[in-house]
N, C-alpha and C. Protein backbone atom coordinates (compact mmCIF):
# COMPACT_ATOMS: atom_id res chain seq x y z
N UNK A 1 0.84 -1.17 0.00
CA UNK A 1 0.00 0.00 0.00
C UNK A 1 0.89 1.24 0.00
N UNK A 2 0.43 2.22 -1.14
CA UNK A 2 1.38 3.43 -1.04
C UNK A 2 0.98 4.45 0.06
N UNK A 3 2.02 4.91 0.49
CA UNK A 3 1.43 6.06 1.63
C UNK A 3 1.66 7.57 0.68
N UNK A 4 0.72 8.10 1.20
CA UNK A 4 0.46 9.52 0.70
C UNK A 4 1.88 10.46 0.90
N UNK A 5 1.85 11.04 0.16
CA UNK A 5 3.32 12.13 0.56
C UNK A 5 2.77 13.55 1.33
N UNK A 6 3.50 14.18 1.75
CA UNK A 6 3.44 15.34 2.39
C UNK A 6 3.14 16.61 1.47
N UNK A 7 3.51 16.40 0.17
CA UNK A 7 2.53 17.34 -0.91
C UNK A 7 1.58 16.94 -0.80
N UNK A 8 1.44 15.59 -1.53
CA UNK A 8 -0.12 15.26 -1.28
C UNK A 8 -1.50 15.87 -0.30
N UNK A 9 -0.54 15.30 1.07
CA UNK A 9 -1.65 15.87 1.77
C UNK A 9 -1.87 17.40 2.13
N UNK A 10 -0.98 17.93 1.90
CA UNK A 10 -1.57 19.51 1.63
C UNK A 10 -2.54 20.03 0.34
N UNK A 11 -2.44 19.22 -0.30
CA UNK A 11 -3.24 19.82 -1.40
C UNK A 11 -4.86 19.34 -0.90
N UNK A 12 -5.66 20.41 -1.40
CA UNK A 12 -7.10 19.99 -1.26
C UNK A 12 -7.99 19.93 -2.50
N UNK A 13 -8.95 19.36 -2.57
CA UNK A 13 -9.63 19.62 -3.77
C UNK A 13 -10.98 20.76 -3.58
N UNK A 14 -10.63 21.47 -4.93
CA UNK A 14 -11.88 22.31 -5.23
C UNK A 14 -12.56 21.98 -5.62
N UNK A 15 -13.45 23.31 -5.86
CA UNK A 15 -15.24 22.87 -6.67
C UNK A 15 -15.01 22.40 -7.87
N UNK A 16 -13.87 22.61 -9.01
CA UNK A 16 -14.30 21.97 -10.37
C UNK A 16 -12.84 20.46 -10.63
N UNK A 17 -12.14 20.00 -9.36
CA UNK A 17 -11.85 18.73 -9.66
C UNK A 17 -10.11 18.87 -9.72
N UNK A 18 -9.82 20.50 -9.23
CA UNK A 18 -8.13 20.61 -9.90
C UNK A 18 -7.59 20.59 -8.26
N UNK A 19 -6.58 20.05 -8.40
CA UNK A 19 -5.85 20.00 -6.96
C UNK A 19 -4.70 21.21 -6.63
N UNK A 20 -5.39 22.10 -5.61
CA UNK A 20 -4.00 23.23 -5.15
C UNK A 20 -3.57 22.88 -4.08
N UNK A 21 -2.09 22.91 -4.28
CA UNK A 21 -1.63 23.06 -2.81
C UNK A 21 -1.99 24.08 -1.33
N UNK A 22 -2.43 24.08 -0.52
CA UNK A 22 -2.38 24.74 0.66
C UNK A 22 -1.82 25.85 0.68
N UNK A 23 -0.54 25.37 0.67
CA UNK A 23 0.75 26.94 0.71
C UNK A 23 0.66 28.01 -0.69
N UNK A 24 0.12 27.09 -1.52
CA UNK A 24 0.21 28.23 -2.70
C UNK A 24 -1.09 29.26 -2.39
N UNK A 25 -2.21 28.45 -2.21
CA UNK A 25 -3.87 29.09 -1.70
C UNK A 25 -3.11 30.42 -0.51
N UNK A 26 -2.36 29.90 0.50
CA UNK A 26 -2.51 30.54 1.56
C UNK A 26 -1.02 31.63 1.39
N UNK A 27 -0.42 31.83 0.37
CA UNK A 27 0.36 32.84 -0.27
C UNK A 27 -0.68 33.91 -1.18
N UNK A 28 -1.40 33.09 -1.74
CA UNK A 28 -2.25 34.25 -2.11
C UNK A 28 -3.32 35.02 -1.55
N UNK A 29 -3.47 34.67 -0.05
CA UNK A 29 -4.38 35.22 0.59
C UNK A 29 -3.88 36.55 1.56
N UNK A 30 -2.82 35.90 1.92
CA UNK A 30 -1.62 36.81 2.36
C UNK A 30 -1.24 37.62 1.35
N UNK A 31 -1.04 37.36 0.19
CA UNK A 31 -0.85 38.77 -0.66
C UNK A 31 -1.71 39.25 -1.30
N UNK A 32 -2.79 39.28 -1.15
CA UNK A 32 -4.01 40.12 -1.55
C UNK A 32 -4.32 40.50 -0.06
N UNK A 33 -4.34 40.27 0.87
CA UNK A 33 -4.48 41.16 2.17
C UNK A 33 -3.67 42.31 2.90
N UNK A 34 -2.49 41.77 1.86
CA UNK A 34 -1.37 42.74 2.26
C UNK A 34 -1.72 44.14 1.43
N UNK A 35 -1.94 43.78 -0.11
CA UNK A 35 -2.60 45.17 -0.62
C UNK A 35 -3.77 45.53 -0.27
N UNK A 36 -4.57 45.18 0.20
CA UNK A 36 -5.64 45.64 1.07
C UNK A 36 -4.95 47.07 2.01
N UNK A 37 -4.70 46.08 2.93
CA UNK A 37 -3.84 46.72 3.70
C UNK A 37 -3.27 47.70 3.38
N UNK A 38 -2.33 48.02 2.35
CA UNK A 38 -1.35 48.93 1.72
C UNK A 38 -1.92 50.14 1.27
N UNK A 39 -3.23 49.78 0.81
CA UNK A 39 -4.11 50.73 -0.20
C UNK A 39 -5.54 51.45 1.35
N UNK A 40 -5.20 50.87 1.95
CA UNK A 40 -5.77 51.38 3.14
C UNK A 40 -5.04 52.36 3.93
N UNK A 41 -3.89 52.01 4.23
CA UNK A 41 -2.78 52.69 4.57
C UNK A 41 -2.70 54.01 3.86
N UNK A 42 -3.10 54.36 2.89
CA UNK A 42 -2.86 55.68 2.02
C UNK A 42 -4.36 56.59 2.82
N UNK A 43 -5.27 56.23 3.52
CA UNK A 43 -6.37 56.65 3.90
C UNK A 43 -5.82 57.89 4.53
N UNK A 44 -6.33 59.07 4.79
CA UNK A 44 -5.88 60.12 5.84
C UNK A 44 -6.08 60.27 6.72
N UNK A 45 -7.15 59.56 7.57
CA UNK A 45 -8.36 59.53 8.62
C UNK A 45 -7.72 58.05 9.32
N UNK A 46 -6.43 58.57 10.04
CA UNK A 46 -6.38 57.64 10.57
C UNK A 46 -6.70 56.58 11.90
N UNK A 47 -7.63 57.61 12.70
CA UNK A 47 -8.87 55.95 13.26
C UNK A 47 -9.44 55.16 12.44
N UNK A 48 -9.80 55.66 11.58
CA UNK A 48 -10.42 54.72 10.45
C UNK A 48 -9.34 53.76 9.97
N UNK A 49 -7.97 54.58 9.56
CA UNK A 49 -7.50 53.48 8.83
C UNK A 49 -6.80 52.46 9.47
N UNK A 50 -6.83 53.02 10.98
CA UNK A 50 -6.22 51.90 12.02
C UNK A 50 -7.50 50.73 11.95
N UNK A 51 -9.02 51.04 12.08
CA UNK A 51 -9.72 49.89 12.08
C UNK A 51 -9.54 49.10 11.27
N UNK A 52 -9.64 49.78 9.89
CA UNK A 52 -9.86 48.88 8.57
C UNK A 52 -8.62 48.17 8.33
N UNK A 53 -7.38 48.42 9.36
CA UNK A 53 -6.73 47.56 8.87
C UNK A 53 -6.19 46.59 9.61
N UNK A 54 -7.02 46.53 10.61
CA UNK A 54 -7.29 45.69 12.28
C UNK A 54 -8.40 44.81 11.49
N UNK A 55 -9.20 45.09 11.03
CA UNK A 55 -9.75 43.99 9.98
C UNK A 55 -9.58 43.36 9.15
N UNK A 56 -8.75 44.23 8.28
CA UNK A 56 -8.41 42.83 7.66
C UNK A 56 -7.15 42.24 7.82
N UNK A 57 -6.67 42.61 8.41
CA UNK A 57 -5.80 41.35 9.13
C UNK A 57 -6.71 40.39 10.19
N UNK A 58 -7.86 40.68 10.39
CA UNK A 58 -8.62 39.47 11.09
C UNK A 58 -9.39 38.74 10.06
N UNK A 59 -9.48 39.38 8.99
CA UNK A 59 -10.32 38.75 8.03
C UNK A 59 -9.51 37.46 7.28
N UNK A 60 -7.62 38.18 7.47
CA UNK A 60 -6.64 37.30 6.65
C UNK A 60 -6.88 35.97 7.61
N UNK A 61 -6.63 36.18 8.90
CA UNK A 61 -6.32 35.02 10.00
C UNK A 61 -7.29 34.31 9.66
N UNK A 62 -8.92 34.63 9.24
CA UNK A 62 -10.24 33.87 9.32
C UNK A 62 -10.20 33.21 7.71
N UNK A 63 -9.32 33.67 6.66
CA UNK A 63 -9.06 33.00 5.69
C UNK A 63 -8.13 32.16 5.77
N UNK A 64 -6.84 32.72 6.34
CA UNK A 64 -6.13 31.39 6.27
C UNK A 64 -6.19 30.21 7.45
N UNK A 65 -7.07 30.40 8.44
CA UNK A 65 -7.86 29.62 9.32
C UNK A 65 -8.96 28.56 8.45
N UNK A 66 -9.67 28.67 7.61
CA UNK A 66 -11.06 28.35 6.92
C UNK A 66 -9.79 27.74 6.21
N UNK A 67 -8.88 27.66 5.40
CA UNK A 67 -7.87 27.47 4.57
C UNK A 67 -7.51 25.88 5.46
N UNK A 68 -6.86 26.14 6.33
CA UNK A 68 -6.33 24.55 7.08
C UNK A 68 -7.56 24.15 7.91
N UNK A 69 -8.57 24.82 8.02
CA UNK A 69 -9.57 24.09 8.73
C UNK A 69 -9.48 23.91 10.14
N UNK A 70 -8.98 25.66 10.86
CA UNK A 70 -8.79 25.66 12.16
C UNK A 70 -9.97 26.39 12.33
N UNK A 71 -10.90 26.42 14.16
CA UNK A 71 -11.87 27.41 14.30
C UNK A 71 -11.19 28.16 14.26
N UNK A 72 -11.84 29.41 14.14
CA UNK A 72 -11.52 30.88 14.11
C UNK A 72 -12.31 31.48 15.35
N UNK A 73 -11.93 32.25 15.94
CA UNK A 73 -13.42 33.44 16.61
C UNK A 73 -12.24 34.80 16.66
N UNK A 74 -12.74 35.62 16.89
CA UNK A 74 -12.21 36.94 17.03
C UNK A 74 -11.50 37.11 18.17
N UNK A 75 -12.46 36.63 19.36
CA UNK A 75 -11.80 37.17 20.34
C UNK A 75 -10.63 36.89 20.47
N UNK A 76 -9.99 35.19 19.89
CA UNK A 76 -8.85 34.98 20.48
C UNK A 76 -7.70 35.46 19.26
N UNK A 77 -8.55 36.22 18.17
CA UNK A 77 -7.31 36.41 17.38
C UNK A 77 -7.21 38.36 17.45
N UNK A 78 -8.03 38.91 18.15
CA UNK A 78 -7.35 39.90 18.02
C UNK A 78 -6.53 40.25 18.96
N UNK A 79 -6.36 39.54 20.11
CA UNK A 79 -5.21 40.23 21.31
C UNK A 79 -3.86 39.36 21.07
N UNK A 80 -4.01 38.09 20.10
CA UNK A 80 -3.10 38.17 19.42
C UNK A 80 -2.38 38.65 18.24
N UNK A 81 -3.07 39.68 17.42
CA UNK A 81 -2.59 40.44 16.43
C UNK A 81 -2.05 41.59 17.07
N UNK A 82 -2.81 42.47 18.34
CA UNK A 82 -2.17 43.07 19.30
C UNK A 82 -0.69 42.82 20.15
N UNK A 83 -0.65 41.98 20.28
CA UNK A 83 0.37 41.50 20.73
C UNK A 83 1.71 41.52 19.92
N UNK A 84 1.02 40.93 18.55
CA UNK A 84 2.40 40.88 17.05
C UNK A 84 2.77 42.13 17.13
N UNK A 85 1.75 43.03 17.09
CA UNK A 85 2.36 44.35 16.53
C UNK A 85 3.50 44.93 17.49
N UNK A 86 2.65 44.75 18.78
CA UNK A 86 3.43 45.29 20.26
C UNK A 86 5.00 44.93 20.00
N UNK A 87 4.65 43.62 19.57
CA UNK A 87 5.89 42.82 19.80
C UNK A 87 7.25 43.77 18.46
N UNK A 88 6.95 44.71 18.26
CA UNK A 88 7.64 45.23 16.75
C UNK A 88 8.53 46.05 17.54
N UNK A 89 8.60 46.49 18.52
CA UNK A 89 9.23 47.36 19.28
C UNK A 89 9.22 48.78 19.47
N UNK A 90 9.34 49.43 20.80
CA UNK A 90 9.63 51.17 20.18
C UNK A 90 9.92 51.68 19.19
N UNK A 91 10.76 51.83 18.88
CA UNK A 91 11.49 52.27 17.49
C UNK A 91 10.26 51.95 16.37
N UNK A 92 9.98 51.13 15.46
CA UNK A 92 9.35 50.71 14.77
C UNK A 92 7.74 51.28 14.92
N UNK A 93 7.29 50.99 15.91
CA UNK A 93 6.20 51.35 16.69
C UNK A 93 6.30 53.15 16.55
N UNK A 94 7.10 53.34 17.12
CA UNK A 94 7.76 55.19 16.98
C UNK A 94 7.28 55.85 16.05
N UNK A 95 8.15 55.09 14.63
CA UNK A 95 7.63 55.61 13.32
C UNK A 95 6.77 55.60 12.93
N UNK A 96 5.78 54.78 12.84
CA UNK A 96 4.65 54.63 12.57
C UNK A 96 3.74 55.79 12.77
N UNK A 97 4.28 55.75 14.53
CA UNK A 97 3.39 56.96 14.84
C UNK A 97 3.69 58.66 14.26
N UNK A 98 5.31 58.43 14.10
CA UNK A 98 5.58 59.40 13.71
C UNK A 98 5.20 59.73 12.30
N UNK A 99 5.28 59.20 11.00
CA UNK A 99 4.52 59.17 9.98
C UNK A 99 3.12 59.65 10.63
N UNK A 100 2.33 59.16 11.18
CA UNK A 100 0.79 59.57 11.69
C UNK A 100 1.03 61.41 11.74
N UNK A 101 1.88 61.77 12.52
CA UNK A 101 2.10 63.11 12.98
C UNK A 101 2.44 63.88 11.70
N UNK A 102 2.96 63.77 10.55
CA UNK A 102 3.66 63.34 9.95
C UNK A 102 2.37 64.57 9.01
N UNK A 103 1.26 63.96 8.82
CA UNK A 103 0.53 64.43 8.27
C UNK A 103 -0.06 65.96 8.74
N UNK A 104 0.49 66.70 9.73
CA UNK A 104 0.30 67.81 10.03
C UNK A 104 1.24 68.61 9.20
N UNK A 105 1.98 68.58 8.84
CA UNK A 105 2.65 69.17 7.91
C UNK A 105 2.38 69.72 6.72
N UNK A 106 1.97 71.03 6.57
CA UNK A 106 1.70 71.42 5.20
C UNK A 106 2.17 70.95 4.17
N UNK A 107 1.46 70.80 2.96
CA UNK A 107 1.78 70.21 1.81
C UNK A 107 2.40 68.90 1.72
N UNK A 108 3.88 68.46 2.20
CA UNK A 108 4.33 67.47 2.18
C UNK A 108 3.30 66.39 2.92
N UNK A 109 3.22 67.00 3.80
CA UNK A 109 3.08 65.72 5.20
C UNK A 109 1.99 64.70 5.06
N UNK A 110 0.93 64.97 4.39
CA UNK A 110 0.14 63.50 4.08
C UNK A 110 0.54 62.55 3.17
N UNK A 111 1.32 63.12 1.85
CA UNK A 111 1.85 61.85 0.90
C UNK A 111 3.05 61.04 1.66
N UNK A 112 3.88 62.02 2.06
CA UNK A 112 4.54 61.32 2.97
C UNK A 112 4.39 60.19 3.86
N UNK A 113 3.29 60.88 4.95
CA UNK A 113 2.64 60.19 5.86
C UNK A 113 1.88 58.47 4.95
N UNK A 114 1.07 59.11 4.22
CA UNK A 114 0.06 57.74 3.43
C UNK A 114 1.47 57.16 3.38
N UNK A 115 2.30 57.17 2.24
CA UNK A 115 2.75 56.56 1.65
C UNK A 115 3.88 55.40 2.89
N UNK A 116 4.24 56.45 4.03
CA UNK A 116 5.01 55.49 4.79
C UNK A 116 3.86 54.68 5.88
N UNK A 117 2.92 55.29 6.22
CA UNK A 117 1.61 53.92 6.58
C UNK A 117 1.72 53.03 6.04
N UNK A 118 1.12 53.35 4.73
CA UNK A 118 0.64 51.95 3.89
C UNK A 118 2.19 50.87 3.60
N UNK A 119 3.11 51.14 3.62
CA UNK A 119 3.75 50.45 3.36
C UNK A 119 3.98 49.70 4.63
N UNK A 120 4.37 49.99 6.21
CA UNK A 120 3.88 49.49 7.62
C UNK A 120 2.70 49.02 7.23
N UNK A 121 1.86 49.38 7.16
CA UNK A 121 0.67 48.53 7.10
C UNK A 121 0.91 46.88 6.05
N UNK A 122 1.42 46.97 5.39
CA UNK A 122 0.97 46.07 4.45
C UNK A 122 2.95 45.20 4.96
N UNK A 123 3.33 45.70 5.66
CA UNK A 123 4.51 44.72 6.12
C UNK A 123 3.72 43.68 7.56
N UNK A 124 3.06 44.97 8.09
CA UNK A 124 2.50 43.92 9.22
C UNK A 124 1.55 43.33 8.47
N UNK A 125 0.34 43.26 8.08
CA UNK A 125 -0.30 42.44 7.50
C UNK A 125 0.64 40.94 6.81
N UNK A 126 1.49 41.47 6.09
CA UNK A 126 2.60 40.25 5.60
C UNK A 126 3.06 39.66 6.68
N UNK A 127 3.36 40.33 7.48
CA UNK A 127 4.20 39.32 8.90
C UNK A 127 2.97 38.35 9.25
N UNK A 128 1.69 39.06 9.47
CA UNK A 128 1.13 37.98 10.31
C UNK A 128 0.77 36.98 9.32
N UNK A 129 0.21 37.53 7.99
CA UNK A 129 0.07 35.88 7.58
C UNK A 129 0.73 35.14 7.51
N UNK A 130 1.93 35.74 7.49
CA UNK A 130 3.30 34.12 6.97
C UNK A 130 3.57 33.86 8.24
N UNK A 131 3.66 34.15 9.53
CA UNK A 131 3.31 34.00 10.84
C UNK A 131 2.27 32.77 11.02
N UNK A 132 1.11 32.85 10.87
CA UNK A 132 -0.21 32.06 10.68
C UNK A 132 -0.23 30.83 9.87
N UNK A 133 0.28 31.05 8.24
CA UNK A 133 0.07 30.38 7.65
C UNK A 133 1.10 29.52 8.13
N UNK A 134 2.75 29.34 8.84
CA UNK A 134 3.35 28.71 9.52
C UNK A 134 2.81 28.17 10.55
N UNK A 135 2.13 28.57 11.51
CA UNK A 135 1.15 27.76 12.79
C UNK A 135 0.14 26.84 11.87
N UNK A 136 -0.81 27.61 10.81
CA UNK A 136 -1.47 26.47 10.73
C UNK A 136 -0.77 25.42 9.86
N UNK A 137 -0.07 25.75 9.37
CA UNK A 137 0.35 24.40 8.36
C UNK A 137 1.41 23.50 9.49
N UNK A 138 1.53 23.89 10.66
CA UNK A 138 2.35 22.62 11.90
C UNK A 138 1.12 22.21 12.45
N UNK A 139 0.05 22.52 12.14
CA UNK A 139 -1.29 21.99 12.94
C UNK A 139 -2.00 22.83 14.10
N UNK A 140 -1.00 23.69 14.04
CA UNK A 140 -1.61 24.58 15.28
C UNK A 140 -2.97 25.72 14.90
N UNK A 141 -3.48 26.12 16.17
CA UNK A 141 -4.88 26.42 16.61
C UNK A 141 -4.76 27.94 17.20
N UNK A 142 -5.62 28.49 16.87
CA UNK A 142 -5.87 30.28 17.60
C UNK A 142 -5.07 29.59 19.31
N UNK A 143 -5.99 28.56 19.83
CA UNK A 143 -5.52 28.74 21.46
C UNK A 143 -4.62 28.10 21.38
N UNK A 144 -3.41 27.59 21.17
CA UNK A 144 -2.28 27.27 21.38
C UNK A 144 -1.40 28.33 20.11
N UNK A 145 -1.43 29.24 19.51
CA UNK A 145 -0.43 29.92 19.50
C UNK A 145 -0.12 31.35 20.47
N UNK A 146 1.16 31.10 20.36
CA UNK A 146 2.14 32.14 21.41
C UNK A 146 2.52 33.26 20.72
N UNK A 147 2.20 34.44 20.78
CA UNK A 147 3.13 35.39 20.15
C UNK A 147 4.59 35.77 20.41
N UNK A 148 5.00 35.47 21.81
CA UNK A 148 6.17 35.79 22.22
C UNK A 148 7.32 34.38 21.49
N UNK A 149 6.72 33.33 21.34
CA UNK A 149 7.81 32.24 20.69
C UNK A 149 7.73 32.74 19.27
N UNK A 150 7.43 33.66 18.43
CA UNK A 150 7.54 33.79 17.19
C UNK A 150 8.37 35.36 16.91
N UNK A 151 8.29 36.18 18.01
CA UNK A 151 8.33 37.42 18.10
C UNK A 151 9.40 37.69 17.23
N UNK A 152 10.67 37.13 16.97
CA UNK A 152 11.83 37.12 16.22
C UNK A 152 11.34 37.17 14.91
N UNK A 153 10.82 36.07 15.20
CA UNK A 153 10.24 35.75 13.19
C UNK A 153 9.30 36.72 12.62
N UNK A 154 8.30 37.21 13.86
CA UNK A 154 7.17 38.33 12.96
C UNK A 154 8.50 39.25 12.64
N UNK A 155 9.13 39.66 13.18
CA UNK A 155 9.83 41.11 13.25
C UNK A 155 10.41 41.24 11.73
N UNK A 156 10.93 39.91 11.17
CA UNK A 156 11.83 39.40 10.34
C UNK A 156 10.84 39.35 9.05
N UNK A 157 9.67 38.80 9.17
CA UNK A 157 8.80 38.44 7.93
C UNK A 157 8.48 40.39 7.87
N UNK A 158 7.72 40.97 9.17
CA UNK A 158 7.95 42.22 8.67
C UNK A 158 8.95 42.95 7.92
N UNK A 159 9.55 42.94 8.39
CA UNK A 159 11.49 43.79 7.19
C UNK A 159 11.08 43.23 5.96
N UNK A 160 10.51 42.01 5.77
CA UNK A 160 10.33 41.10 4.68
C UNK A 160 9.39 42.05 4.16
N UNK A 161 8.11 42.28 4.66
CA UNK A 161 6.98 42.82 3.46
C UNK A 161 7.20 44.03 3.27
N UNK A 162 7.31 44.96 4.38
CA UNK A 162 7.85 46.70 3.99
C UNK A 162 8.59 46.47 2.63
N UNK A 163 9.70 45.37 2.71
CA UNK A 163 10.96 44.98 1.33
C UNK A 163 9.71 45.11 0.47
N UNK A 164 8.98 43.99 0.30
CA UNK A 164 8.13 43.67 -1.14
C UNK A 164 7.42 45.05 -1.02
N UNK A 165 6.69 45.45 -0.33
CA UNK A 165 5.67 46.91 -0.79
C UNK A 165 6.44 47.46 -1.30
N UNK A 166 7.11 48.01 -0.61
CA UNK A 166 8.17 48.95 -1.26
C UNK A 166 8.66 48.75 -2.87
N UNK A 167 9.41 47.59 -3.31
CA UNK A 167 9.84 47.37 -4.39
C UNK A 167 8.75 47.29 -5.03
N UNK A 168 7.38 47.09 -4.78
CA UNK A 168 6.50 46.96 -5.56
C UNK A 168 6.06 48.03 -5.96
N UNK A 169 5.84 48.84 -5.38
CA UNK A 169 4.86 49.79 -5.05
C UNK A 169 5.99 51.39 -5.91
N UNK A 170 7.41 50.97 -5.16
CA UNK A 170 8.00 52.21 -6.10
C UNK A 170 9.62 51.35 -6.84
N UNK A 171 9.70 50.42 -6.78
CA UNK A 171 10.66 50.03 -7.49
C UNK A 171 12.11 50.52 -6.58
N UNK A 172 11.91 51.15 -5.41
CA UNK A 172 13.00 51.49 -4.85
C UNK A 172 12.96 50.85 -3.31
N UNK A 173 13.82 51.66 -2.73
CA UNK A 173 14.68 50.35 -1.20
C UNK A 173 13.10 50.85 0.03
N UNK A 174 13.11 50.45 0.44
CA UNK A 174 11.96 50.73 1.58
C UNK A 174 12.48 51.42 2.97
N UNK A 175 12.09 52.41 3.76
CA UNK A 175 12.55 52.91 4.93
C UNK A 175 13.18 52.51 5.68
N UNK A 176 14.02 52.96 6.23
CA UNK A 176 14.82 52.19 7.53
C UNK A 176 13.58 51.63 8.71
N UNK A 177 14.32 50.76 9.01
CA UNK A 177 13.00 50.26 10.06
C UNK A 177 13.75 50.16 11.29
């Protein structure tokens, strides 16, 4: 009897009969949430654009959750998305805010401001899914993940997406972080 391989069993079947892998599904969910994110980030009204983008990074977790077939509920995933971010440090955290301030500045200060949000925005959004999509693809569950055992790695997948927005978005190096 042949045993199944470890591609194998990541792949699932869809509605019309074609087999995708897991990781490829759950790369593209993560990068369409990240421009979400990014294009939210350009908003000026930023309570707003802090919600909308506190959503969909819960919306990513509840996709790539529905994706490996973990429950989802909110409560336990937003004081851990709280936590990721926390976990980014002063400095990082700093700028962010400082970009926010950023936008008081005549003339310059909102393109500025949008433009260095959305790109934070759409790095954290990237951290947490590749964050997530790593827990769920080891089998793990909203209540058994830790933010503090990953804290290295979000920090790292972040540097990672600011990189991609950035090159995407202007073809050039992305902010010091």
């Amino acid at each position: 009897m042949a045993t199944e391989s470890a591609d194998a069993r990541r792949c699932r079947q869809d509605g019309d009969g074609r087999a995708e892998a897991k990781p490829v599904l759950a790369q593209a969910i993560v990068r369409r949430n990240m421009w979400w994110s990014a294009g939210v980030g350009l908003l000026p009204l930023p309570l707003v654009e802090t919600a909308a983008i506190t959503a969909i990074q819960l919306k990513l977790i509840r996709e790539l959750a529905d994706l490996y077939g973990v429950p989802f509920r909110d409560g336990l995933a937003k004081p851990i998305v709280a936590s990721l971010i926390g976990g980014l440090g002063s400095v990082a955290l700093g700028k962010i805010a400082g970009y926010g301030v950023a936008r008081a500045i005549p003339v310059i200060g909102v393109p500025i401001a949008a433009g260095s949000i959305s790109l934070f925005a759409a790095g954290i959004t990237y951290a947490v899914g590749r964050i997530f999509t790593t827990h769920f693809e080891q089998g793990g569950t909203l209540r058994d993940f830790d933010p503090e055992k990953v804290r290295e790695c979000f920090q790292a997948e972040f540097g990672k997406g600011v990189q991609k927005a950035s090159s995407a978005m202007t073809g050039g190096a992305a902010p010091a972080l």
